[in-house]
Every structure is written in structure tokens, then in C-alpha cells.
N, C-alpha and C. Protein backbone atom coordinates (compact mmCIF):
# COMPACT_ATOMS: atom_id res chain seq x y z
N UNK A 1 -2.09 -4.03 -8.37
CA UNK A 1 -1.87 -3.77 -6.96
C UNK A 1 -0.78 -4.72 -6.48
N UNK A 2 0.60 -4.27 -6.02
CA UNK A 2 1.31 -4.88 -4.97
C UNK A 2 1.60 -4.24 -4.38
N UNK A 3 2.00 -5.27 -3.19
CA UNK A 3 2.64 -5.19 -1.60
C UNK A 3 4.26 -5.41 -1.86
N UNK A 4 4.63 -4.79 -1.83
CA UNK A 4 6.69 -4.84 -0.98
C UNK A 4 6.57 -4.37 0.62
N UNK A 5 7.32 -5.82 0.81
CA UNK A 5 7.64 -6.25 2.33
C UNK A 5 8.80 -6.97 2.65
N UNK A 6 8.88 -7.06 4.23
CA UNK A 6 10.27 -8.11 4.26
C UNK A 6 9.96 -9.20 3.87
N UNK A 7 10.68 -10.16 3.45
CA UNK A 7 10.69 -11.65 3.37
C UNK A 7 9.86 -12.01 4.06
N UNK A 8 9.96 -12.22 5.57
CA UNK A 8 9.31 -12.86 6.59
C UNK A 8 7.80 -12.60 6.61
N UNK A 9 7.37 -11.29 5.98
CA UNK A 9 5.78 -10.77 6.22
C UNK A 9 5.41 -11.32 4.92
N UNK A 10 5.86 -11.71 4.24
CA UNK A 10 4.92 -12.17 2.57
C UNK A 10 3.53 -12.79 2.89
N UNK A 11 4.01 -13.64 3.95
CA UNK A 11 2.57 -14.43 4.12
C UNK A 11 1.35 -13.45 4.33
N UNK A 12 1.81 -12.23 5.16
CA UNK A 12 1.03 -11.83 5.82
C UNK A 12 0.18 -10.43 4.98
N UNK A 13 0.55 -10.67 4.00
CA UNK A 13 -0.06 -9.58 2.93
C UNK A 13 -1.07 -9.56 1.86
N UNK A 14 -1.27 -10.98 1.82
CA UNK A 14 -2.64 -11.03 1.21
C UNK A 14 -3.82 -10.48 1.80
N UNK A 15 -4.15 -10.19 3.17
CA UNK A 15 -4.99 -9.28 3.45
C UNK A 15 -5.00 -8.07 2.88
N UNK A 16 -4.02 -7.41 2.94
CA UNK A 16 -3.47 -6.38 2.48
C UNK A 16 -3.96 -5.90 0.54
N UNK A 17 -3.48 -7.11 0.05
CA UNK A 17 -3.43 -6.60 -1.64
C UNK A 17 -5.23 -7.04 -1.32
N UNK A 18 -6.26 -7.72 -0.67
CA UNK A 18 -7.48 -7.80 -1.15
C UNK A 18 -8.49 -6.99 -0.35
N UNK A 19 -8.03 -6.44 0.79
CA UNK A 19 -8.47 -5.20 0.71
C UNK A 19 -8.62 -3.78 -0.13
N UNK A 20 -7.19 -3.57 -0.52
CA UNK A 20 -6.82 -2.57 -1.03
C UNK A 20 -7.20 -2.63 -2.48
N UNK A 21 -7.71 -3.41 -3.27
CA UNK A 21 -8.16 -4.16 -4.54
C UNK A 21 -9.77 -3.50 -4.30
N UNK A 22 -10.49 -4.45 -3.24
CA UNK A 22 -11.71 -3.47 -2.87
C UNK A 22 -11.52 -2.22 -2.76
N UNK A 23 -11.04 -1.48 -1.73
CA UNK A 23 -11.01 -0.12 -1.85
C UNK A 23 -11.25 0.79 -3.30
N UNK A 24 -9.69 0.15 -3.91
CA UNK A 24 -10.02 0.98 -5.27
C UNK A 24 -11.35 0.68 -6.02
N UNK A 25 -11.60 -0.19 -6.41
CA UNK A 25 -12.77 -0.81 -7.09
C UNK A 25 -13.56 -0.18 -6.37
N UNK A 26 -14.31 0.25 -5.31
CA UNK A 26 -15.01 0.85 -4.75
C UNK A 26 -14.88 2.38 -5.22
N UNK A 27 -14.18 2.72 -4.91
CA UNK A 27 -13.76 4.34 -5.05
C UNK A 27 -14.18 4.53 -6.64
N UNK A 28 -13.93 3.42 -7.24
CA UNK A 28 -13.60 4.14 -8.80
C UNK A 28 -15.40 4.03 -9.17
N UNK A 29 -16.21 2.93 -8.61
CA UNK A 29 -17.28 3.55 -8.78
C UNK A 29 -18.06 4.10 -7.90
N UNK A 30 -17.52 4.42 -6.81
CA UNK A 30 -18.14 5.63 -5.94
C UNK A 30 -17.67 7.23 -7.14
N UNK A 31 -17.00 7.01 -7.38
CA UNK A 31 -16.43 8.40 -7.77
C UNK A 31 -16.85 8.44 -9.72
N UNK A 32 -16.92 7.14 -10.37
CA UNK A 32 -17.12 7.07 -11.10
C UNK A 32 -15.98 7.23 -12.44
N UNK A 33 -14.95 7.25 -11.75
CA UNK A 33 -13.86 8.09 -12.69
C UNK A 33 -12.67 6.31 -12.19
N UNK A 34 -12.21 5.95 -13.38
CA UNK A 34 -11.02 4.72 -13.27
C UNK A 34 -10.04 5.23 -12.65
N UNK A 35 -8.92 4.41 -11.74
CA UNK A 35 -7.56 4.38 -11.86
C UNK A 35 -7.17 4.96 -12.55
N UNK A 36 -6.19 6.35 -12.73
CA UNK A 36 -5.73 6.72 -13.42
C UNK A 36 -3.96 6.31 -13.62
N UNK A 37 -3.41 5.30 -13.20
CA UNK A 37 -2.53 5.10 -12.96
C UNK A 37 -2.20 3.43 -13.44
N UNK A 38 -0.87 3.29 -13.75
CA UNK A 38 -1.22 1.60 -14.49
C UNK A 38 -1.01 0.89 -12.79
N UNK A 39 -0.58 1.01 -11.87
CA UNK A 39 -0.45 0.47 -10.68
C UNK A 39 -0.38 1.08 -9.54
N UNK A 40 -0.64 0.29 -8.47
CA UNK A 40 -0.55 0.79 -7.04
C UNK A 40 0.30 -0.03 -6.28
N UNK A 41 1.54 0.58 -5.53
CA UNK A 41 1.85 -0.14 -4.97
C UNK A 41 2.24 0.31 -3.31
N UNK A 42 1.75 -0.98 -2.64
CA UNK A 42 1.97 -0.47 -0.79
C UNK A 42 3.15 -0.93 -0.31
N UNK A 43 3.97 -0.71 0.57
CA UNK A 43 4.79 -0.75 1.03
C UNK A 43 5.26 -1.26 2.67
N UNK A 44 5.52 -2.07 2.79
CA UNK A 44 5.60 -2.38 4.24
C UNK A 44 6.82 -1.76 4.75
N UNK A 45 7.16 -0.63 5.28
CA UNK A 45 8.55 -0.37 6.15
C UNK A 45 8.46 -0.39 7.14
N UNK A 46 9.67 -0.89 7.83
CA UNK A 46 10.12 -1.23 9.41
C UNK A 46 9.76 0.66 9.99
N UNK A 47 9.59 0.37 11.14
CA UNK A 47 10.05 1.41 12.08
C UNK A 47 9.41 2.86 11.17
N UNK A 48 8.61 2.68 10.95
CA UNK A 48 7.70 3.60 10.13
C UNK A 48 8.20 5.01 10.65
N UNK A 49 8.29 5.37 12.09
CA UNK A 49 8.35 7.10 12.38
C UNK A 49 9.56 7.69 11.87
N UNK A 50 10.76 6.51 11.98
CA UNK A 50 11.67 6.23 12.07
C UNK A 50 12.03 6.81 10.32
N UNK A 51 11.18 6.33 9.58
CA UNK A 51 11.80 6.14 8.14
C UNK A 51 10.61 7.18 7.33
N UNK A 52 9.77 7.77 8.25
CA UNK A 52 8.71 8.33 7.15
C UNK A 52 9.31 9.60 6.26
N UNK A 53 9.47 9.83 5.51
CA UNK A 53 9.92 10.73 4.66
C UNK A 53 11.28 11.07 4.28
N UNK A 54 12.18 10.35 4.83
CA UNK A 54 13.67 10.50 4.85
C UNK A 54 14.14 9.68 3.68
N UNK A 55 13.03 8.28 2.76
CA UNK A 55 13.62 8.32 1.97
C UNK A 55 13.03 8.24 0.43
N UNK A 56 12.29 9.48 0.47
CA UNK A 56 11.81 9.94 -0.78
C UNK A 56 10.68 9.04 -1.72
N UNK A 57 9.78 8.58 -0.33
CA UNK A 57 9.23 7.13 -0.74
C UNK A 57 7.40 8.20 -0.78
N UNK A 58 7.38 9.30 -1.39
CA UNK A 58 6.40 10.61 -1.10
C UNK A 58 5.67 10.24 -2.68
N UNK A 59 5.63 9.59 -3.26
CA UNK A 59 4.87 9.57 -4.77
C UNK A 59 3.39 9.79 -4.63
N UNK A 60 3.17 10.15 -5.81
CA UNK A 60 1.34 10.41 -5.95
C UNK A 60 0.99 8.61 -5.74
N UNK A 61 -0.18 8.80 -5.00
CA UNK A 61 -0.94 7.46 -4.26
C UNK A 61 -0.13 6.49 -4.03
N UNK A 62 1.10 6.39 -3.49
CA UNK A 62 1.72 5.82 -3.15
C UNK A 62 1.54 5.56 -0.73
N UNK A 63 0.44 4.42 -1.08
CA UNK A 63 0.66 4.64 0.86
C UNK A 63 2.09 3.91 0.91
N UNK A 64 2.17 4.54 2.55
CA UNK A 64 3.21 3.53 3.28
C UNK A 64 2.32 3.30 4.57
N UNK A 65 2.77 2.29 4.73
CA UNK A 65 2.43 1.55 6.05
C UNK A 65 3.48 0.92 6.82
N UNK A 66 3.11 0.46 8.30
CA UNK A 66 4.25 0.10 9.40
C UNK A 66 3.79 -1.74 9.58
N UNK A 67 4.78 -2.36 8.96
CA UNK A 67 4.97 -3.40 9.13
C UNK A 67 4.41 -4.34 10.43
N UNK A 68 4.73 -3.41 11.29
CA UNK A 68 4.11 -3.72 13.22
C UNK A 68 2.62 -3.49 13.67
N UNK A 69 2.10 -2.36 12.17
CA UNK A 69 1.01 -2.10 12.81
C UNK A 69 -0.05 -2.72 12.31
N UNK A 70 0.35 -3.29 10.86
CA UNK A 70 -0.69 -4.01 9.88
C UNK A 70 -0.14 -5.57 9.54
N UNK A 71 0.76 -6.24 10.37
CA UNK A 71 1.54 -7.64 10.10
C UNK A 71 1.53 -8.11 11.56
């Protein structure tokens, strides 16, 4: 599991990777079935409405998130 962010938010992302660490771990034995994937990674972009899909950032389990709304 990583987080890519600006410089300035690094600090602010360890919430982030140990939530999202639970989540999966949860899911995989709620569901019973592993990660099928060697990684996950989240994304912090600026101006989220601004940038959602324009730059091909659409991968399987790939979230994005808004920098403003979770930093």
C-alpha cells in the first residue's frame, strides 16, 4: 500500500496508508478471497473535479482522492 502526494502533505498520509491497510485486510477476510494484486496505490490530486478523469489515472482499484478533502 502507498500514498503519492505533494511534498507538503507527506506528513499527512499516514492516516491514510493505515486505514486503507485495515480496509483491505478486512475485506480480504470478510470476503475471504486475498488481494489479487501485488499493490495498491492512492493518490492525492489537487483540485480533484478539476483533474478527475482527464488524466487516465482510471486503473482497476486504483482510488483517487482530493488532497483538500482528506489533508
Amino acid at each position: 500500500l502507498r500514498v503519492y502526494t505533494a511534498p507538503h502533505f507527506i506528513e499527512k498520509t499516514f492516516y491514510s496508508i493505515d486505514i486503507g491497510s485495515k480496509i483491505l485486510t478486512g475485506f480480504e477476510k470478510y470476503f475471504d478471497v486475498p488481494f489479487p494484486l501485488k499493490k495498491l496505490d492512492l493518490i492525492g490530486i489537487p483540485d480533484f473535479k478539476q483533474w478527475n478523469g482527464k488524466l487516465g489515472l482510471d486503473y482497476i482499484l486504483r482510488t483517487k482522492f482530493s488532497e483538500r478533502k482528506y489533508f
